[in-house]
Structures are given as structure tokens and as C-alpha cells.
Protein backbone atom coordinates (compact mmCIF):
# COMPACT_ATOMS: atom_id res chain seq x y z
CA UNK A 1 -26.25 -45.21 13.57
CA UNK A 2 -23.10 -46.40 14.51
CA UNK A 3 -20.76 -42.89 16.10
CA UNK A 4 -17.83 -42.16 13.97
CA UNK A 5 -15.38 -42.57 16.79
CA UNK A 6 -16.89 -46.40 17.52
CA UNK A 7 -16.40 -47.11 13.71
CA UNK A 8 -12.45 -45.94 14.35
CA UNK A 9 -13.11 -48.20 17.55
CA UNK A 10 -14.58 -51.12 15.64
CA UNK A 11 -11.86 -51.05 12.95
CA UNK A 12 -9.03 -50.18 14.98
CA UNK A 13 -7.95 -54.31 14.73
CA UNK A 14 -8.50 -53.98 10.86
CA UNK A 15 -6.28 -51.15 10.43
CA UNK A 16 -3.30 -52.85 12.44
CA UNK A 17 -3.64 -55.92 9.85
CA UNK A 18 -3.98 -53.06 6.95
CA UNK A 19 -1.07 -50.98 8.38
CA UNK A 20 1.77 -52.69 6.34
CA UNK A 21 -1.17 -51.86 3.12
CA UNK A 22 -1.65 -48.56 4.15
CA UNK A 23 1.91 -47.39 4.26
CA UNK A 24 2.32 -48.76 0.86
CA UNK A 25 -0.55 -46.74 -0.44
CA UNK A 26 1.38 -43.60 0.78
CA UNK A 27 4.37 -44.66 -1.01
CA UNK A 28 3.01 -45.58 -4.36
CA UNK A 29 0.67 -42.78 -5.04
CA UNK A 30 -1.89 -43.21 -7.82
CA UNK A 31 0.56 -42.80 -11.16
CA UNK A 32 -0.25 -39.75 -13.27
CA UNK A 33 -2.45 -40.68 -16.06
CA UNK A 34 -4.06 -43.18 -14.11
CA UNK A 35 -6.46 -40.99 -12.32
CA UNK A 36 -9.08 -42.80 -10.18
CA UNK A 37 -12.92 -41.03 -11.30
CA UNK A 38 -15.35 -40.56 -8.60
CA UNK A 39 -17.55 -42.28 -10.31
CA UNK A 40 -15.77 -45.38 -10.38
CA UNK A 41 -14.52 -44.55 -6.59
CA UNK A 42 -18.21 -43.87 -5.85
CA UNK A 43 -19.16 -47.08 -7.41
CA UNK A 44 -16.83 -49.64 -5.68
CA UNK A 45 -17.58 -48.11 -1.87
CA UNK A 46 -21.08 -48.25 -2.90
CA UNK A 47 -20.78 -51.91 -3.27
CA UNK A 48 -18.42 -52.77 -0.55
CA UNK A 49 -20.84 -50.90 1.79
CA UNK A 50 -24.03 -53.07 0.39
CA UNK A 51 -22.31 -56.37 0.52
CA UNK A 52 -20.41 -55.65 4.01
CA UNK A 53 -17.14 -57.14 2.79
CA UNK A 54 -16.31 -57.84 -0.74
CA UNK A 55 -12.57 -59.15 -2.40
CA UNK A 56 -11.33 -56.94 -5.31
CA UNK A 57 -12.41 -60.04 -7.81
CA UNK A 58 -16.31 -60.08 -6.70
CA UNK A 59 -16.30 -56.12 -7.19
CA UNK A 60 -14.76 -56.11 -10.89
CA UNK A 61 -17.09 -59.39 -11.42
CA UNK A 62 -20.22 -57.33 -10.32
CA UNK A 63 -19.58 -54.08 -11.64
CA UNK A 64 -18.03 -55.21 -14.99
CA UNK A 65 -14.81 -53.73 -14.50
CA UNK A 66 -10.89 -54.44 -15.13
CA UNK A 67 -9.70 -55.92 -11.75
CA UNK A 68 -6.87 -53.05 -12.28
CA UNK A 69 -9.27 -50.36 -12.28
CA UNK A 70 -10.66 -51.92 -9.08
CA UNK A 71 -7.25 -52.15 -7.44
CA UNK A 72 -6.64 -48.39 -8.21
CA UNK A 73 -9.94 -47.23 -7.45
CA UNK A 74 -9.65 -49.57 -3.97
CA UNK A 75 -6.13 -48.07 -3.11
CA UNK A 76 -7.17 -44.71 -3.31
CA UNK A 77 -10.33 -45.59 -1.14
CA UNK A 78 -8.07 -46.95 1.49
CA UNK A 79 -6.06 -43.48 1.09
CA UNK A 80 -8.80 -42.29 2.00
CA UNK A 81 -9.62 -44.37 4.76
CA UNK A 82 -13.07 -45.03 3.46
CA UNK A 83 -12.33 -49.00 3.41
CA UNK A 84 -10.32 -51.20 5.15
CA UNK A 85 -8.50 -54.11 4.09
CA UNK A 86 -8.74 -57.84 5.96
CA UNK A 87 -5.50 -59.51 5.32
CA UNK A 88 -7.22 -62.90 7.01
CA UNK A 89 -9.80 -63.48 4.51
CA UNK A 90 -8.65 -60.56 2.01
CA UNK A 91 -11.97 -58.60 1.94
CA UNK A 92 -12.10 -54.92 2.09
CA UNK A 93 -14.87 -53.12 4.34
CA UNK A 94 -16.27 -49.59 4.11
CA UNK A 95 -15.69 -47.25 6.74
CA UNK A 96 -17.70 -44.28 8.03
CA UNK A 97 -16.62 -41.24 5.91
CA UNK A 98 -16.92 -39.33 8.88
CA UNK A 99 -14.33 -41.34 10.95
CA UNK A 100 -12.06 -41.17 7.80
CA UNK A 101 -12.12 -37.28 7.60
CA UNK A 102 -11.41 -37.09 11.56
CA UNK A 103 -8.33 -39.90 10.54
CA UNK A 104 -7.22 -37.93 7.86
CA UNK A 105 -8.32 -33.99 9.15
CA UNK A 106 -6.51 -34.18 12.73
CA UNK A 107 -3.17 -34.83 11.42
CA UNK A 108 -3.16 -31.82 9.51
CA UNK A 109 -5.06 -29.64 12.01
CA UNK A 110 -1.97 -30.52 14.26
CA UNK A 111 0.83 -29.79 12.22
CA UNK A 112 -0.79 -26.65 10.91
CA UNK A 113 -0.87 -25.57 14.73
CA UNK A 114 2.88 -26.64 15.28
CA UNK A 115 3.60 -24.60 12.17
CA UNK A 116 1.91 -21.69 14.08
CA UNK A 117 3.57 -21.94 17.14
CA UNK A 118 6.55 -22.07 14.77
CA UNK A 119 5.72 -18.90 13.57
CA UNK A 120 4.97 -17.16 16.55
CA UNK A 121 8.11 -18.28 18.24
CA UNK A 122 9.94 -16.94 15.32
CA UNK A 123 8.57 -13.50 15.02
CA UNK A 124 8.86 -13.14 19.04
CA UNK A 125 11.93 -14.37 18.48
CA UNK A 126 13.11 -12.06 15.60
CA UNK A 127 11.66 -8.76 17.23
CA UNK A 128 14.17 -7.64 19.31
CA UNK A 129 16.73 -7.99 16.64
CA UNK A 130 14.60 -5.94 13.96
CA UNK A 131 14.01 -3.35 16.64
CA UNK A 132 17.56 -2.80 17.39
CA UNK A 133 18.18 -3.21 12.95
CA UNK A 134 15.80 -0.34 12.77
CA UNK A 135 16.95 2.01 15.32
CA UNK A 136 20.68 1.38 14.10
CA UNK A 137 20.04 1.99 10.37
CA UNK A 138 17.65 5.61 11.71
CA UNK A 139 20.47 6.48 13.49
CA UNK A 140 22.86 5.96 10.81
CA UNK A 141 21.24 7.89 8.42
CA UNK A 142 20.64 10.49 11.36
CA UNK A 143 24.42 10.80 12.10
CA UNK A 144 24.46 13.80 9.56
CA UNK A 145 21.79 16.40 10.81
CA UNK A 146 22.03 17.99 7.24
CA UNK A 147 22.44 15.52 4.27
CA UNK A 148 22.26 16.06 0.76
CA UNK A 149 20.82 13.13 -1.42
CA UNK A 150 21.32 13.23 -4.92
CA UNK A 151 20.84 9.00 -5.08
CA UNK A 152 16.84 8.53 -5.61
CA UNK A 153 16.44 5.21 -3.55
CA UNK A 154 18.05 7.28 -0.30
CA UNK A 155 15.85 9.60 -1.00
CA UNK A 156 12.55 7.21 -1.30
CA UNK A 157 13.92 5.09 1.67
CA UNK A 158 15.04 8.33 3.83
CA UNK A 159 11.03 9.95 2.88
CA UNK A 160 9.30 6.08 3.44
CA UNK A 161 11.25 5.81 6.95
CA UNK A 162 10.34 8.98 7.92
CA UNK A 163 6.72 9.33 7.12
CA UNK A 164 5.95 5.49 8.12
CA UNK A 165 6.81 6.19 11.67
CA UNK A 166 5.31 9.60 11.93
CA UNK A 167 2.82 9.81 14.73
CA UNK A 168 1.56 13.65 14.78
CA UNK A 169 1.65 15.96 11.86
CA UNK A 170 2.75 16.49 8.34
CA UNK A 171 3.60 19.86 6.61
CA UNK A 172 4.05 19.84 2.94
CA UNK A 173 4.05 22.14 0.25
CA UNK A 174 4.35 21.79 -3.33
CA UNK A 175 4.88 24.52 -6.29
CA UNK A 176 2.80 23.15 -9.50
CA UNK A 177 6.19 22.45 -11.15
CA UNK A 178 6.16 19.30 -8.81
CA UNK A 179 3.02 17.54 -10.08
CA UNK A 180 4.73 15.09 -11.96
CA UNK A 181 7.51 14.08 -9.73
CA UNK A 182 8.02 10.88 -7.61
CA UNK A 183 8.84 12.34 -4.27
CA UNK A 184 4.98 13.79 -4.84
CA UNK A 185 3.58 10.39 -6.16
CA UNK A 186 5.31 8.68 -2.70
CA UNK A 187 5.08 11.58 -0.26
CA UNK A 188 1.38 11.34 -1.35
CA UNK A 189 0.81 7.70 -0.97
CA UNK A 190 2.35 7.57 2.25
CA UNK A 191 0.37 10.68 3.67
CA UNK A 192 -2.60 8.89 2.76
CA UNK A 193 -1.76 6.20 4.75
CA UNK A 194 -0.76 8.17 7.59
CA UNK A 195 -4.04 9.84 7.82
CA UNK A 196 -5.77 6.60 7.81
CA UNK A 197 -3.70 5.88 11.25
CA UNK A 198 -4.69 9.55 12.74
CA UNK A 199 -1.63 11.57 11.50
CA UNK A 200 -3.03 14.97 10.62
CA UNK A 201 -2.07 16.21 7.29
CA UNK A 202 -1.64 19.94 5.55
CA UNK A 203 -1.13 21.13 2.65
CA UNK A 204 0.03 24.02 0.76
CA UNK A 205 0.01 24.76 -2.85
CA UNK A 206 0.27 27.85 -5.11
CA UNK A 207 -3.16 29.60 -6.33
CA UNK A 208 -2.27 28.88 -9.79
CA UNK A 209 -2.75 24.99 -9.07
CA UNK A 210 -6.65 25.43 -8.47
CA UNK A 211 -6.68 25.79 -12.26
CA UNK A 212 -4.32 23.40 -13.12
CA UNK A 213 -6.02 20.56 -15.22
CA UNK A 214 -3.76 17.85 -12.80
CA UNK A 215 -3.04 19.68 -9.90
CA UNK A 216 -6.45 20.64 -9.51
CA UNK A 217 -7.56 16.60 -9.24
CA UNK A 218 -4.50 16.17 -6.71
CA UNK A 219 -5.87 19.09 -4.79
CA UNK A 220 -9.42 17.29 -4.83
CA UNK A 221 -7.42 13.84 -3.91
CA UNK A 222 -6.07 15.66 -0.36
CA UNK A 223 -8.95 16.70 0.73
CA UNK A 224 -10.70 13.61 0.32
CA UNK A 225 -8.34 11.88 1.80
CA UNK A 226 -9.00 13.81 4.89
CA UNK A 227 -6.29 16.37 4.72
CA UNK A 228 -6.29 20.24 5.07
CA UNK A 229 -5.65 21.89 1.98
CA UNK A 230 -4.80 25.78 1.15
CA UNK A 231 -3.38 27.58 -1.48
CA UNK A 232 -1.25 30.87 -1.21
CA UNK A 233 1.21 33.26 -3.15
CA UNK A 234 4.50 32.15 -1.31
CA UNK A 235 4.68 28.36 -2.76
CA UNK A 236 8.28 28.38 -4.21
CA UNK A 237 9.91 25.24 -3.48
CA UNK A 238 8.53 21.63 -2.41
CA UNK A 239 8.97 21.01 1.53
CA UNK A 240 8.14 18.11 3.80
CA UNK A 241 8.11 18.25 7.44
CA UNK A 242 7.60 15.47 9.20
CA UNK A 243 6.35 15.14 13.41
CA UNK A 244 8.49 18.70 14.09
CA UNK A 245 11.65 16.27 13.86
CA UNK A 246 12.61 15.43 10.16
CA UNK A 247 12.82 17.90 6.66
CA UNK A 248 13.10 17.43 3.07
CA UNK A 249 13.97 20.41 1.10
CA UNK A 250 14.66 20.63 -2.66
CA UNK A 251 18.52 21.39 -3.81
CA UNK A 252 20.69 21.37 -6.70
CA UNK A 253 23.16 18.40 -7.16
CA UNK A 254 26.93 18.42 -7.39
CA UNK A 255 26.61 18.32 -11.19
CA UNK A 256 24.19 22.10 -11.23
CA UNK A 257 21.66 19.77 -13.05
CA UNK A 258 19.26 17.07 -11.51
CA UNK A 259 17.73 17.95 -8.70
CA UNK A 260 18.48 16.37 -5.19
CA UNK A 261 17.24 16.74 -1.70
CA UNK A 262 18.50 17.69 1.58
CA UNK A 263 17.46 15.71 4.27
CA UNK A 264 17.30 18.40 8.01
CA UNK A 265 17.29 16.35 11.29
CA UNK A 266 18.64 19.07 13.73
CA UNK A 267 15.78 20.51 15.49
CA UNK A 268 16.58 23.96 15.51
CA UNK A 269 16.72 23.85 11.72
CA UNK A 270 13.62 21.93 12.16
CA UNK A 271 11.53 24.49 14.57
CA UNK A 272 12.89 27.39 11.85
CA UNK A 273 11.10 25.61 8.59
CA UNK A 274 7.78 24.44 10.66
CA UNK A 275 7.23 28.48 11.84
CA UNK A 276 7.99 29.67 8.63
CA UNK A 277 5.18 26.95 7.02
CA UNK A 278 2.87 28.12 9.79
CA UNK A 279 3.56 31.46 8.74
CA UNK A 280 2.46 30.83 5.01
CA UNK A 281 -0.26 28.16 6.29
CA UNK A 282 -1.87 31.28 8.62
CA UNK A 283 -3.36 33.33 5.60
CA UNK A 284 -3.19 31.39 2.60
CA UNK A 285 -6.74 30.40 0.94
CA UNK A 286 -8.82 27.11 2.00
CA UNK A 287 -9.76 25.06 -0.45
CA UNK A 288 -12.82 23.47 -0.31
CA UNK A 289 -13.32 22.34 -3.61
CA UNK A 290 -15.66 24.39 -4.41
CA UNK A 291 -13.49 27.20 -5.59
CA UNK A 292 -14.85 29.07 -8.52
CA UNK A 293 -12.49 30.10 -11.38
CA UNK A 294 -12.69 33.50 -10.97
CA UNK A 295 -11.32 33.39 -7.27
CA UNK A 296 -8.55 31.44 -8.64
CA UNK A 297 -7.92 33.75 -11.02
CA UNK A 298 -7.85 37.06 -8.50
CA UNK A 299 -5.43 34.79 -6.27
CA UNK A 300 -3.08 34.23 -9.19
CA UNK A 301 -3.30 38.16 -10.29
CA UNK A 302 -2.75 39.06 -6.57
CA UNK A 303 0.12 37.06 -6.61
CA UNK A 304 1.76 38.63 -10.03
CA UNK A 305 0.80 42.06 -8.98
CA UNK A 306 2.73 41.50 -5.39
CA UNK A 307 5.97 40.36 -7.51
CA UNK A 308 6.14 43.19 -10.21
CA UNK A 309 6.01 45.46 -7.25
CA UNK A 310 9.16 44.51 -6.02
CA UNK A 311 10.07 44.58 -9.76
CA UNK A 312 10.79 40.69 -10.36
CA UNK A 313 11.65 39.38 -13.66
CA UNK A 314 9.20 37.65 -15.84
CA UNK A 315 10.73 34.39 -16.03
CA UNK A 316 10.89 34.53 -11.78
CA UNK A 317 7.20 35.36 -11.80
CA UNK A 318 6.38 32.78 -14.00
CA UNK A 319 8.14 30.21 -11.93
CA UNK A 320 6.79 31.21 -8.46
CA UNK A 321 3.49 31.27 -9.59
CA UNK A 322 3.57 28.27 -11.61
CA UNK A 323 2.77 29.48 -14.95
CA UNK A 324 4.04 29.66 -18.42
CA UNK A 325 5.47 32.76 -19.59
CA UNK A 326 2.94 32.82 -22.30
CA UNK A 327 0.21 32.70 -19.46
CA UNK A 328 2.00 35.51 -17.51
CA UNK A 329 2.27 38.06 -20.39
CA UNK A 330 -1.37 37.43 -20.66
CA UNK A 331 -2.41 38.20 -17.01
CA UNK A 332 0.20 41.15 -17.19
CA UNK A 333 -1.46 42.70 -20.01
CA UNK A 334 -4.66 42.21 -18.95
CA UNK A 335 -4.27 43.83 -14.99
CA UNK A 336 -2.25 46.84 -16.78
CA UNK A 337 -5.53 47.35 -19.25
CA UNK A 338 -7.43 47.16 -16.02
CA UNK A 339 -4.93 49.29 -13.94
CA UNK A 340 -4.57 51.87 -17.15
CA UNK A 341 -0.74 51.26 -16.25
CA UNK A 342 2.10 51.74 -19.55
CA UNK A 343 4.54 49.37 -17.95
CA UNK A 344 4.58 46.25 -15.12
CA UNK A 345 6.55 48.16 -12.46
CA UNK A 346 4.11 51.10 -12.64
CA UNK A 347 1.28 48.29 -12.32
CA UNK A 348 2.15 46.93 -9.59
CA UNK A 349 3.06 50.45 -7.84
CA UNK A 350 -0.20 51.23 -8.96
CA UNK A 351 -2.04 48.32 -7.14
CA UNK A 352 -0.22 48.86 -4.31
CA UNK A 353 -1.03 52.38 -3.97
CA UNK A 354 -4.73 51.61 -4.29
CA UNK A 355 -4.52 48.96 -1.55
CA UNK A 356 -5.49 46.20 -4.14
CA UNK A 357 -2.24 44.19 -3.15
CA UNK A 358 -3.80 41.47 -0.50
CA UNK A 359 -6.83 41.95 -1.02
CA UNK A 360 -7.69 40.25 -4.33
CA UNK A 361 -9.08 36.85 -3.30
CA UNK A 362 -8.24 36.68 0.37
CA UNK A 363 -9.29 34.88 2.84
């Protein structure tokens, strides 16, 4: 069997005659609503290839066909370069298909790897300059070590910055008031990718959230993704840390009513907040996710009787430990039943007298 290259060989003199042909079949694609079938393609090659060479009128006359359909289905077969035309005795031949792919195949193959040395050249090229864009814009929004954001795309791009180039560890911790917010929803997402690059991730949240219908599934969510997760009785307020170099603390806008965040790049600052986390991190509970509800619930009592001992007001309670009011009164009422105390000061003086402060659920 003839080689495809010796069939490009053998028909190398046809194509120059059909050159002129096949540059018009480039320009005068087949018109829409005239679509060539295979069948009808498959047909006429069939019988160019059985008869050797065959004019367009012996093909329509054997095959029973409109000499236009021939034409169209024969200038999409030279398209192809599955026949060639003789302008000397104006007879088409067939071609090997395989020697019409390589025609048709290598011209592509070759631009596609000029576009890709395009490419390459372009990104190499490019680098530099988005290097130096990114270390300009960090340091711009670095030139204040202590900002306050109150606009919510600084404060996404600020968080996205930071924890996309974080290389070490991050700290966070998150009072159940935060479970629907956004900076949780992207602090989260982008932790999770972190971890997935070897970042090492910890997390804090109050005791109260092990019981939490959604916190408790977020709480699940961490530690599959590979983090450490605790809970503990000093959860007040959200904070990120990010690599011992960046923070992002909650604040109150200008206005006294949305809330904003303040964005800590000096690294004294820094050192202060990630000692003070460690401090909390140190004895707070791990959870495993296994946690039963009544350890839950001794953490969260532990936690209310520790605050009316200093003699903190319901609605502060409430807020620290992430509960409604309605869900306080009952835990108050219940540990002064068990306590036999007649008001919540003289409970918690009670439990502290007893040694039952710290004690209830630790670990």
C-alpha cells in the first residue's frame, strides 16, 4: 500500500495544477443551507477511488445525481484534500485520507505551537511587571500599620491578599454571632485553601457553638478540612491573624452602626494579639466532634457562672456566650436551683467558693 507521504509525493504535480482550485475552495466556503452530507461526500470519493479518475459529469451520470450536488460535494472533498483536481484532462483523483489529514493537521499543529510560544513569551514577559504591581499595591495598603475599613470590598480584598499569600499559620476566632457573616463565609473558603497548600489552621469558638444547629456543622466543616478546632469561655469578638504579620479585628464605623474592621500590620501590635490567642488557645476545649451535649452544656454553664461572679449584666452574658437572653435566664435558673442560690451574684460566689468555677467541662 502506497505510504501516505509518497501519495503527497505522487500528487505533489496535481496539486500545483489544482492550486489556483484550491485557493478558491478556501474562499467560497460551502454556502449555509447547502450543506454537503457524508453520505453523498462518501459516495462521490467512493467512486472516484474505483474508477481512478472520473470528471464531475460521469459521477452525477453514475450516481444519479444533480451535477450541482456533485460540484459541492467535490469542492468540499478537495477541502479536504481527499481528491485532486487535473486541470489537463479535468478529472479529479482520490487521495490517501491519511496524506490529507497530515496536509490539513500540520498546519494547525504549527500555529497552535506558535500560539504557545506566544503565550509563554507573554507571561515571562508580564511577570516582572505583576510582581512589582503586587508588591506596590501590599505596600500601599501597608503604608497605614492600623487601618480602619468600613468599605466591604477593602475589606474582602485586604482579607483575600492576606490569606492567599500566607505561608505558616492562621489564628482565628469567631463568637457564634458571626455565623452568618461574609468575612466568615471568605475567611473560611480561603483557610480551606490554605490548608490544602500546608498552612496550618486553628480555630477558636465559644462553647455555646457546639450546640448551635449551624455553628455546630461549621465546627464539623474545620475539622474536616484539616484544621484544629477548640472551643472556650473567652470568645468575644471575631479575630484573624495571619503568618504573625497581618490582623483583622472587628470595630464600630464612623456612623456607631455597621460594623467595620481594622486591619493591624505593625508587628508589635501583631506579637500582642497572637500571645493573647495562644493564651485562650492553651486551655480551651478540643473538639473532636464527638462532643456529647451534656459537655457542651457544663462548658456553657461554666462560662455563665464565671461572668455572674464578677457580677456582669445579663444582656453582656448573653452576648459573650452567644446565647439568647431567653436561653440565659434558663441556664441561670436552673444552676441557682442546683446551687440552692436566691440571686445570680450569690450563684456565682457560690460556685466559686466550692471550686466549681473551671472545672465544669475542662479539658
Amino acid at each position: 500500500m502506497v505510504s501516505a507521504v509518497e501519495n503527497m509525493l505522487a500528487y505533489a504535480g496535481l496539486s500545483e495544477l489544482s492550486a489556483e482550485d484550491n485557493e478558491r475552495t478556501r474562499r467560497e466556503p460551502t454556502a449555509r443551507g447547502q450543506d454537503v452530507g457524508e453520505d453523498l461526500l462518501l459516495g462521490v470519493y467512493d467512486h472516484v477511488l474505483s474508477y481512478h479518475a472520473a470528471t464531475t459529469t460521469e459521477i452525477a451520470t453514475a450516481l444519479g445525481l444533480p451535477s450541482a450536488a456533485v460540484n459541492r460535494a467535490m469542492r468540499e472533498l478537495q477541502r479536504l484534500r481527499l481528491v485532486r483536481h487535473c486541470k489537463e484532462q479535468d478529472t479529479f483523483l482520490a487521495a490517501d485520507p491519511d496524506a490529507a489529514e497530515t496536509e490539513l493537521v500540520l498546519p494547525l499543529e504549527s500555529a497552535i505551537h506558535e500560539k504557545r510560544r506566544e503565550l509563554v513569551a507573554i507571561h515571562h514577559q508580564l511577570e516582572r511587571f505583576s510582581k512589582s504591581f503586587k508588591r506596590h499595591q501590599r505596600t500601599q495598603r501597608t503604608s497605614r500599620l492600623v487601618a480602619t475599613l468600613e468599605n466591604q470590598r477593602e475589606i474582602s480584598l485586604r482579607l483575600t491578599d492576606s490569606l492567599r499569600q500566607s505561608s505558616g499559620e492562621i489564628l482565628t476566632m469567631w463568637p457564634v454571632c458571626s455565623y452568618e457573616t461574609q468575612i466568615l463565609k471568605d475567611t473560611l473558603r480561603l483557610s480551606y485553601e490554605a490548608v490544602r497548600r500546608g498552612v496550618r489552621l486553628r480555630t477558636l469558638y465559644p462553647h455555646s457553638a457546639r450546640s448551635h444547629p449551624s455553628f455546630r456543622a461549621i465546627l464539623q466543616q474545620d475539622l474536616d478540612s484539616g484544621a484544629e478546632v477548640r472551643t472556650s469561655d473567652e470568645v468575644q469578638h471575631f479575630v484573624i491573624i495571619v503568618d504573625q504579620e497581618t490582623a483583622f479585628l472587628p470595630t464600630d464605623s464612623s456612623d456607631g452602626g455597621t460594623s467595620a474592621v481594622t486591619a493591624v500590620y505593625e508587628p508589635a501590635i501583631v506579637k500582642v494579639l497572637c500571645g493573647i490567642y495562644r493564651n485562650t488557645w492553651q486551655p480551651a476545649c478540643v473538639f473532636d466532634g464527638n462532643a456529647s451535649n451534656g459537655a457542651s452544656l457544663n462548658n456553657v454553664r461554666n462560662a455563665i457562672l464565671k461572668m455572674l461572679a464578677c457580677g456582669l449584666k445579663d444582656d453582656v452574658i448573653a452576648r459573650r456566650v452567644g446565647i439568647s437572653s431567653r436561653t440565659l435566664r434558663r441556664h441561670i435558673a436552673a444552676i441557682m436551683e442546683e446551687l440552692g442560690a436566691e440571686s445570680r451574684f450569690q450563684a456565682g460566689a457560690a460556685a466559686a467558693s466550692a471550686g466549681l468555677i473551671g472545672t465544669l467541662g475542662g479539658g
